[in-house]
C-alpha atoms as a PDB file:
ATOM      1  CA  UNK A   1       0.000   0.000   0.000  1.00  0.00           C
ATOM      2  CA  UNK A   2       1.373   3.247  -1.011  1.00  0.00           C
ATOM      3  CA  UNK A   3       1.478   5.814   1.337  1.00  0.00           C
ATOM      4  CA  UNK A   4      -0.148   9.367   0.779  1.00  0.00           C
ATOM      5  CA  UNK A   5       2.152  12.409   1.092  1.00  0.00           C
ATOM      6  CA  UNK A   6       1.555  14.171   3.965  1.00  0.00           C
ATOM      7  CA  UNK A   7       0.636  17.938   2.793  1.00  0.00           C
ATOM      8  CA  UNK A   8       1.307  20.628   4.661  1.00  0.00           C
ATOM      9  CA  UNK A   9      -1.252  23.730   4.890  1.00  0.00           C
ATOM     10  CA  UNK A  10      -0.211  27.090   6.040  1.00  0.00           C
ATOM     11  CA  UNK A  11      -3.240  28.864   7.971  1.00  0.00           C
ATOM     12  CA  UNK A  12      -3.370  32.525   7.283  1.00  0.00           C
ATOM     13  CA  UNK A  13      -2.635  34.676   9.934  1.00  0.00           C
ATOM     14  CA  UNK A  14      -6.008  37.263  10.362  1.00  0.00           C
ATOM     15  CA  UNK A  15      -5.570  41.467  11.224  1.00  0.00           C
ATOM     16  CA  UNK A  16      -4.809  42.008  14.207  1.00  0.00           C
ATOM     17  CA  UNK A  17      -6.753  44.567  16.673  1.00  0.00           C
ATOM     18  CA  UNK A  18      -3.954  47.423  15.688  1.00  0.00           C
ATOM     19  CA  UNK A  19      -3.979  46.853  12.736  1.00  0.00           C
ATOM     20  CA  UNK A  20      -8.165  47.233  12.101  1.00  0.00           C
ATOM     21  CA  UNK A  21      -8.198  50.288  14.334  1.00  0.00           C
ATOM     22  CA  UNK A  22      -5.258  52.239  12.101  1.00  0.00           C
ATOM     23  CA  UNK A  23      -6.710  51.021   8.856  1.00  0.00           C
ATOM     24  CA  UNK A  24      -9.779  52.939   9.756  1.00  0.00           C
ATOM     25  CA  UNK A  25      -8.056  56.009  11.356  1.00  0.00           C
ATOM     26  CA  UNK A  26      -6.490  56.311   7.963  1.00  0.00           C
ATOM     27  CA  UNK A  27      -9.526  55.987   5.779  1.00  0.00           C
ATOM     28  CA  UNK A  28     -11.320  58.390   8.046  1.00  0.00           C
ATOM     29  CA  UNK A  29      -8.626  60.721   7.917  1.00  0.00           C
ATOM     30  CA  UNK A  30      -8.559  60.476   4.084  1.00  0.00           C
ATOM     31  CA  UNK A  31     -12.799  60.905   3.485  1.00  0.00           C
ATOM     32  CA  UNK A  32     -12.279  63.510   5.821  1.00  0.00           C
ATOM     33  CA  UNK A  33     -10.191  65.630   3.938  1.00  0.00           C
ATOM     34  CA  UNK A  34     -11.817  64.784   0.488  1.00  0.00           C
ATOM     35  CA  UNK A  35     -15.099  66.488   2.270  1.00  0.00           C
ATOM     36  CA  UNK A  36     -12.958  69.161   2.618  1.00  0.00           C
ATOM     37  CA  UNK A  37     -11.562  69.413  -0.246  1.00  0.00           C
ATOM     38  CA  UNK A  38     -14.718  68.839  -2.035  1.00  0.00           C
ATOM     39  CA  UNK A  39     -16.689  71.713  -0.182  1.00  0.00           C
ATOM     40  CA  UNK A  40     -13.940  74.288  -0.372  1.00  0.00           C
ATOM     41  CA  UNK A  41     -13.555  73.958  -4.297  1.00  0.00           C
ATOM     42  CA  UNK A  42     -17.214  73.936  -4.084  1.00  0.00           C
ATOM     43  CA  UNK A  43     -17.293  77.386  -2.310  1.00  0.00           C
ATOM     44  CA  UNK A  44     -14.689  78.640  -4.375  1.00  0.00           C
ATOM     45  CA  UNK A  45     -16.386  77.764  -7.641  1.00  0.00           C
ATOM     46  CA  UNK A  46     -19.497  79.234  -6.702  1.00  0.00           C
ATOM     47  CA  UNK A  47     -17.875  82.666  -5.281  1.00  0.00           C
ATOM     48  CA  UNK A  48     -15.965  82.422  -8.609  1.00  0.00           C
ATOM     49  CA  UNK A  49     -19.058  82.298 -10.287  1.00  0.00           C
ATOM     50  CA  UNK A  50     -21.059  85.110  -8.306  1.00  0.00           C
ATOM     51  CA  UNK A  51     -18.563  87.212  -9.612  1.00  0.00           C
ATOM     52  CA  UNK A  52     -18.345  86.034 -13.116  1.00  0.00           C
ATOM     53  CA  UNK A  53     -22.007  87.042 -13.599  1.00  0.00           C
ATOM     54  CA  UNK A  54     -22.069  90.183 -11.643  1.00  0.00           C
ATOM     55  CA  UNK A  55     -18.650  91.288 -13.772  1.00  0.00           C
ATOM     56  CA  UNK A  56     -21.402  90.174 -16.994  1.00  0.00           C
ATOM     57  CA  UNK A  57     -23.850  92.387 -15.575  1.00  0.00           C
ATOM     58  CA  UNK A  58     -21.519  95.546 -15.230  1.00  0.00           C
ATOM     59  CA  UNK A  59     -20.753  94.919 -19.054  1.00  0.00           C
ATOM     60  CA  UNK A  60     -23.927  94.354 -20.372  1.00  0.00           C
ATOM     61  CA  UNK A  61     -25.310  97.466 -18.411  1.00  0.00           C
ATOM     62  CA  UNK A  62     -22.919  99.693 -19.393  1.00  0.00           C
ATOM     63  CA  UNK A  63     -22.985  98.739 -22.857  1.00  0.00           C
ATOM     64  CA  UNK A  64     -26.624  99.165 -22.949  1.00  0.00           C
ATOM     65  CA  UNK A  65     -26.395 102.571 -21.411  1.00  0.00           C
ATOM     66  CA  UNK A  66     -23.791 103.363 -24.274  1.00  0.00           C
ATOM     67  CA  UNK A  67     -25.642 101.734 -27.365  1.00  0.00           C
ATOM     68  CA  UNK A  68     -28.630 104.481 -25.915  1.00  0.00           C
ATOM     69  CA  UNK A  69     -27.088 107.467 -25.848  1.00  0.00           C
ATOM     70  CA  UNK A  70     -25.232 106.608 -29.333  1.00  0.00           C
ATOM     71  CA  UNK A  71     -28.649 106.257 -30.847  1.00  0.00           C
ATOM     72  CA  UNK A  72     -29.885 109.764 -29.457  1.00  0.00           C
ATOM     73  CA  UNK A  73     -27.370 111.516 -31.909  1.00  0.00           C
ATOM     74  CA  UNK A  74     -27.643 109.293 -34.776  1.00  0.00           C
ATOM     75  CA  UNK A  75     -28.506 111.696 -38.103  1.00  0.00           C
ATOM     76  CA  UNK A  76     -31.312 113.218 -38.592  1.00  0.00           C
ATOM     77  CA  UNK A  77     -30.658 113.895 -34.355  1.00  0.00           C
ATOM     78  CA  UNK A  78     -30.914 117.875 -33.445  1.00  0.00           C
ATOM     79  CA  UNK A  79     -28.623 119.486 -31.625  1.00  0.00           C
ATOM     80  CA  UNK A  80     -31.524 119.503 -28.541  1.00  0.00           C
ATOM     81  CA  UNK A  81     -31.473 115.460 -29.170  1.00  0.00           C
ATOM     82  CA  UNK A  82     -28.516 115.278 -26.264  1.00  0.00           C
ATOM     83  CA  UNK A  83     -29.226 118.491 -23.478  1.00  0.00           C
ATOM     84  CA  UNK A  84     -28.787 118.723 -19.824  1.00  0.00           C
ATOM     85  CA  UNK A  85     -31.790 120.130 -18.513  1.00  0.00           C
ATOM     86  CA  UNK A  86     -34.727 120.030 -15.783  1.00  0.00           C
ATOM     87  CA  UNK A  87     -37.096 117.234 -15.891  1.00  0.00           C
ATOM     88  CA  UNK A  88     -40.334 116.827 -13.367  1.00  0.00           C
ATOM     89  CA  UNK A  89     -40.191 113.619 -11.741  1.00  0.00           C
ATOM     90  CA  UNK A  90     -42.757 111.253 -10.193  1.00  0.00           C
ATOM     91  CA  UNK A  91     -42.252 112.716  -6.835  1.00  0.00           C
ATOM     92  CA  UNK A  92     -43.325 116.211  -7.906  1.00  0.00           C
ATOM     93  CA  UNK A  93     -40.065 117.690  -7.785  1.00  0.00           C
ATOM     94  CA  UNK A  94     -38.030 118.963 -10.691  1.00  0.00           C
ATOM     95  CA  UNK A  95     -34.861 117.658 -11.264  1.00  0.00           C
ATOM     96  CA  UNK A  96     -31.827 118.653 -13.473  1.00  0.00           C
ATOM     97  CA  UNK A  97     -30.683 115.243 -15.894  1.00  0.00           C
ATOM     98  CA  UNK A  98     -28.871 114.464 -18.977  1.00  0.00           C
ATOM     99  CA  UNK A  99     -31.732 113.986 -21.247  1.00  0.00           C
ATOM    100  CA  UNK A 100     -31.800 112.366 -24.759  1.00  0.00           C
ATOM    101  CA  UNK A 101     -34.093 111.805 -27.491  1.00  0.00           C
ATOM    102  CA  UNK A 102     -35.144 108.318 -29.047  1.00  0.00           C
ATOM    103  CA  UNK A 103     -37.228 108.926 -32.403  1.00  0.00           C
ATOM    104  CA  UNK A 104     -37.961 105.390 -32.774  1.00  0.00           C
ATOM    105  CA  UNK A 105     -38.353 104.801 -28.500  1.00  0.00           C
ATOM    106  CA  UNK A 106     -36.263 101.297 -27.248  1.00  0.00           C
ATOM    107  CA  UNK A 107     -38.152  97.688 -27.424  1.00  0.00           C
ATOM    108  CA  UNK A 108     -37.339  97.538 -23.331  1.00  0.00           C
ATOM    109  CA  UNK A 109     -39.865 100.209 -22.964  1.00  0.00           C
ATOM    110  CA  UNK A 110     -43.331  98.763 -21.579  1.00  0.00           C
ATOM    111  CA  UNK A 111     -46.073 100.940 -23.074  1.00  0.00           C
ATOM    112  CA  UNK A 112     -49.413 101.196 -21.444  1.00  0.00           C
ATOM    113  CA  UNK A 113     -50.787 101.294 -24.970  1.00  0.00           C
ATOM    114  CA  UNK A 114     -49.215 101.496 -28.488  1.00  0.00           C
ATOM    115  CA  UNK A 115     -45.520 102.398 -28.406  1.00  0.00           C
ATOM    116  CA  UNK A 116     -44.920 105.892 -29.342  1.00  0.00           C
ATOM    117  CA  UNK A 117     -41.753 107.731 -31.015  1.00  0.00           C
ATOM    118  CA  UNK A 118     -39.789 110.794 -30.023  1.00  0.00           C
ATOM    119  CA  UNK A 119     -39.567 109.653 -26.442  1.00  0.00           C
ATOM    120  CA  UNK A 120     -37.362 111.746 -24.046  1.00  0.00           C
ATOM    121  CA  UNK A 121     -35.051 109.604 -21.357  1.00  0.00           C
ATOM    122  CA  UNK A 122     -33.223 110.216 -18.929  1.00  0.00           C
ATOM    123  CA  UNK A 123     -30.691 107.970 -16.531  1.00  0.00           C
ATOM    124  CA  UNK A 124     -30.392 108.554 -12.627  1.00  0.00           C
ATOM    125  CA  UNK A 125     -29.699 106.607  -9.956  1.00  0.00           C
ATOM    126  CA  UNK A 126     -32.177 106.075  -7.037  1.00  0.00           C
ATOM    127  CA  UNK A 127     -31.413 104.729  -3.628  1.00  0.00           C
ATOM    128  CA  UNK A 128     -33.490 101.052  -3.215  1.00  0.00           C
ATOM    129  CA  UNK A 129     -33.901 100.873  -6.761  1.00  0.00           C
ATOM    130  CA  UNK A 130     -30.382 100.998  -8.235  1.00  0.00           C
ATOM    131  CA  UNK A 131     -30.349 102.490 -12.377  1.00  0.00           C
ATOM    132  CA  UNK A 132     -33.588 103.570 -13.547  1.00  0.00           C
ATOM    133  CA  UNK A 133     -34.606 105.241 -17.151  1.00  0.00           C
ATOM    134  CA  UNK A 134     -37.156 107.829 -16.911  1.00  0.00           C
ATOM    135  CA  UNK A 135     -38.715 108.160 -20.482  1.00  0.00           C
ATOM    136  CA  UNK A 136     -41.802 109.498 -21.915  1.00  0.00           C
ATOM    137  CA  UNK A 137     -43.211 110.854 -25.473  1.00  0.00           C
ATOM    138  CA  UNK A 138     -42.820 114.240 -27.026  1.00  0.00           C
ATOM    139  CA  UNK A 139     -46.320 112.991 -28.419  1.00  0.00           C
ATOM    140  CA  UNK A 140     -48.317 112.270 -25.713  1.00  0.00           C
ATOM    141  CA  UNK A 141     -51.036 114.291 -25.156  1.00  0.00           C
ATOM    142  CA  UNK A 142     -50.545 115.544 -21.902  1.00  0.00           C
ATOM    143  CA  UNK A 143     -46.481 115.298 -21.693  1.00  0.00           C
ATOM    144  CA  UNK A 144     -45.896 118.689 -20.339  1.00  0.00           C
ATOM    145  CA  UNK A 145     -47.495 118.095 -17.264  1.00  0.00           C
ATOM    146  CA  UNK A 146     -47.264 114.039 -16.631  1.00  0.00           C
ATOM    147  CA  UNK A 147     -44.141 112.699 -14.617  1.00  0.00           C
ATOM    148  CA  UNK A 148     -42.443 110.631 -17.028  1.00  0.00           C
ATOM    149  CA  UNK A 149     -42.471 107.039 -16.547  1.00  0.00           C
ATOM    150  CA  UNK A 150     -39.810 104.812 -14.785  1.00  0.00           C
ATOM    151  CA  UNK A 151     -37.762 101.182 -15.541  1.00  0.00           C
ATOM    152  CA  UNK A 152     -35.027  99.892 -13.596  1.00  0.00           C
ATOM    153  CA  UNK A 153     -32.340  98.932 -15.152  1.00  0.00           C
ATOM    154  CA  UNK A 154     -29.859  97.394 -12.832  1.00  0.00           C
ATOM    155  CA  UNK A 155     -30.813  97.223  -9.003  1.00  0.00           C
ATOM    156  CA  UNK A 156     -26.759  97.108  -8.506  1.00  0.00           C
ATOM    157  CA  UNK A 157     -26.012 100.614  -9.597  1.00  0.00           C
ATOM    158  CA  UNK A 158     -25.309 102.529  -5.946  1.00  0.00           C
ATOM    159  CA  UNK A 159     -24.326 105.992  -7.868  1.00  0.00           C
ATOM    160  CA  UNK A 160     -24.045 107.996 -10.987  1.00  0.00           C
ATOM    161  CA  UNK A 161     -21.585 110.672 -11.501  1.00  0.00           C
ATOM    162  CA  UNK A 162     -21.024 113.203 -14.028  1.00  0.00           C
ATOM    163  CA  UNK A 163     -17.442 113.342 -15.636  1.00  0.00           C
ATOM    164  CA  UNK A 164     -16.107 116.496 -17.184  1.00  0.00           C
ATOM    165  CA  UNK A 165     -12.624 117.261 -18.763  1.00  0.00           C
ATOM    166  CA  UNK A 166     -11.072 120.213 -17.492  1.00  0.00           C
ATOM    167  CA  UNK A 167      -9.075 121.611 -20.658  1.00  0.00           C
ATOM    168  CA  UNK A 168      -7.364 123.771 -18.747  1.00  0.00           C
ATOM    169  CA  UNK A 169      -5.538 122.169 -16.233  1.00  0.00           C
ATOM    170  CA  UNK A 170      -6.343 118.258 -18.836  1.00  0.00           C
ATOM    171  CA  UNK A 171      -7.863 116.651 -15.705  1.00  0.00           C
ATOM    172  CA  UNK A 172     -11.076 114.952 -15.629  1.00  0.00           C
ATOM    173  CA  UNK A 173     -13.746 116.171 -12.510  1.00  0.00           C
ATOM    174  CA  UNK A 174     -16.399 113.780 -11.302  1.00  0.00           C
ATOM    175  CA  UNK A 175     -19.562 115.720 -10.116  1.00  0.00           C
ATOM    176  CA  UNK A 176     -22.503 114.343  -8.011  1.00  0.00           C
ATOM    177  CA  UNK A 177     -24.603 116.833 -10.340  1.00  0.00           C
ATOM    178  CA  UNK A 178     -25.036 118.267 -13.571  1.00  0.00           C
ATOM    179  CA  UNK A 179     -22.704 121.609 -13.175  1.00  0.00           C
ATOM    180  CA  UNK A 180     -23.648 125.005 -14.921  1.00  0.00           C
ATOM    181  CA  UNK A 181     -21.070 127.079 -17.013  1.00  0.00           C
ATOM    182  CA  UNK A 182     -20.364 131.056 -15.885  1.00  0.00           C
ATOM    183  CA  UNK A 183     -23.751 131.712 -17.409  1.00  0.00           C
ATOM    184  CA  UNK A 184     -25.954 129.379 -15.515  1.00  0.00           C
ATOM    185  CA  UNK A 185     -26.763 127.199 -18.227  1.00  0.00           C
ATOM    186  CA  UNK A 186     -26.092 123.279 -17.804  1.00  0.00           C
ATOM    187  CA  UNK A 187     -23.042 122.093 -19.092  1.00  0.00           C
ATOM    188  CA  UNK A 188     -23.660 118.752 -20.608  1.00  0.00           C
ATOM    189  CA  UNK A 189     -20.841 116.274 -19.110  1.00  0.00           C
ATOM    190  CA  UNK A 190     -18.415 113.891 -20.946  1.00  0.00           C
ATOM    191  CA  UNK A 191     -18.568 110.507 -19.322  1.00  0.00           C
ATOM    192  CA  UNK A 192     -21.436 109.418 -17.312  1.00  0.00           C
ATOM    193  CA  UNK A 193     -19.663 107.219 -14.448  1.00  0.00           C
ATOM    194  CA  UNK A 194     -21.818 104.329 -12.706  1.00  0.00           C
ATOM    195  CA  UNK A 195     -21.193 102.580  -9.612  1.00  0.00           C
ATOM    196  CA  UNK A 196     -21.935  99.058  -9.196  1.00  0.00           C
ATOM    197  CA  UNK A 197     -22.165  96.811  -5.846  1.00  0.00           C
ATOM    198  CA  UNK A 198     -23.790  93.581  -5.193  1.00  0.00           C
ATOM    199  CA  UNK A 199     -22.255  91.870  -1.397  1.00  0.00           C
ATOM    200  CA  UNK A 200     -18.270  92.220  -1.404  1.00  0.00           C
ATOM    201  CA  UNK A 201     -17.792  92.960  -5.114  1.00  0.00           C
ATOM    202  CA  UNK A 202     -18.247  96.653  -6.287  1.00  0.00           C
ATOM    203  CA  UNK A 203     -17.105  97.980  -9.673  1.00  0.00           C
ATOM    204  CA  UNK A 204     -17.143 101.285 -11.591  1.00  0.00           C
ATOM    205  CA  UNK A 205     -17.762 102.482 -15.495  1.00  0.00           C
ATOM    206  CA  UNK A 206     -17.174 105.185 -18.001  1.00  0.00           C
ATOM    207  CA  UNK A 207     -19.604 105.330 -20.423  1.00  0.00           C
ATOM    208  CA  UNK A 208     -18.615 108.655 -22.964  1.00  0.00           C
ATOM    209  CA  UNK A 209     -21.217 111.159 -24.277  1.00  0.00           C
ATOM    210  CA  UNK A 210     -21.796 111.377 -27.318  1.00  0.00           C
ATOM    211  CA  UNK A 211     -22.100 114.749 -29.565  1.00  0.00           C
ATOM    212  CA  UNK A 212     -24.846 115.266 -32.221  1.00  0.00           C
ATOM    213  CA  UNK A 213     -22.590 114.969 -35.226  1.00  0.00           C
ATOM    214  CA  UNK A 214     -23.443 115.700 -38.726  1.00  0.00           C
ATOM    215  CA  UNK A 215     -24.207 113.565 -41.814  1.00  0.00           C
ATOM    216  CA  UNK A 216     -24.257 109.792 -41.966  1.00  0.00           C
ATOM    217  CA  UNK A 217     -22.990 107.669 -39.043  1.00  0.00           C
ATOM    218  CA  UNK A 218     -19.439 105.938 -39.118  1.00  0.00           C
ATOM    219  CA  UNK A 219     -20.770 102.579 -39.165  1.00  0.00           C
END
């Protein structure tokens, strides 16, 4: 009878107690620190983004105020089409602004009725409110003694100023107000200058005015 071999099994040796227990510090320690790392890129990417879009909203703003007050002294525009002058606001009180004219009005204006051209605007910039347009028609029947009417534009706009170059001493001057020349009459400024805020980010704008020019437009 042949004999069988004798075989020889090694048992495998289990984790000890230690070893469990630092196994699962360390993973801890590691999901820990992903968490972390997970919620502070999170926060980051979202401030990031906050700012992104309120950085988009100064632009589009400003270009919108700009595109405006280019249109105002497009040809046929008068030389009235771009004035500084007193308007009467919805309060009652009068009110000196940088007024332009619109032949054809904007598409943003909301009409109670049918739209209607020659319509007179005006920026300013309202506590609670932020950038409004006031606007209303040469045409209407009873525009000389109606406030005009009022759209917001931007509820981040904390201030407008008035810019105007000093050719004497080739400085610019920011003013709170319209300012009037030796003769009392308005002086129509250069730049309008709008301040933006929305939480911790702020930013500021020069928009140029444009002068009624002649003939057909550049482009």
């Amino acid at each position: 009878m042949q004999a069988q071999p004798y075989l020889y099994f090694k048992r495998r040796r289990g984790f000890t107690l230690v070893e469990v227990l630092l196994a699962f510090t360390l993973l801890t320690a590691l999901l820990l620190a992903l968490n972390v790392f997970v919620l502070s890129m999170g926060e980051i990417w979202g401030r990031n983004r906050e700012k992104r879009l309120f950085e988009q909203h100064v632009r589009a703003v400003s270009r919108y105020v700009e595109d405006l007050l280019r249109r105002a002294v497009q040809p046929p525009a008068e030389s009235a089409a771009m004035d500084a002058t007193e308007i009467r606001l919805p309060a009652g009180a009068n009110e000196a602004l940088l007024t332009f004219e619109l032949p054809a009005g904007d598409r943003r204006l909301v009409w109670p009725d049918h739209p209607l051209p020659d319509v007179r605007c005006a920026f300013a910039a309202r506590p609670g409110l932020g950038l409004v347009l006031y606007w209303q028609s040469r045409l209407e029947l009873k525009f000389a003694d109606d406030p005009p009417r009022v759209t917001v534009l931007s509820p981040f706009v904390t201030g407008l100023d008035y810019d105007y170059f000093n050719a004497n001493y080739r400085a610019w001057q920011s003013q709170p107000v319209l300012q009037r020349d030796p003769a009392g009459r308005w002086l129509t400024p250069d730049r309008l200058r709008l301040h933006f805020r929305h939480g911790e980010y702020s930013a500021e704008t020069a928009v140029n005015v444009p002068r009624v020019t002649e003939g057909l437009p550049p482009f």
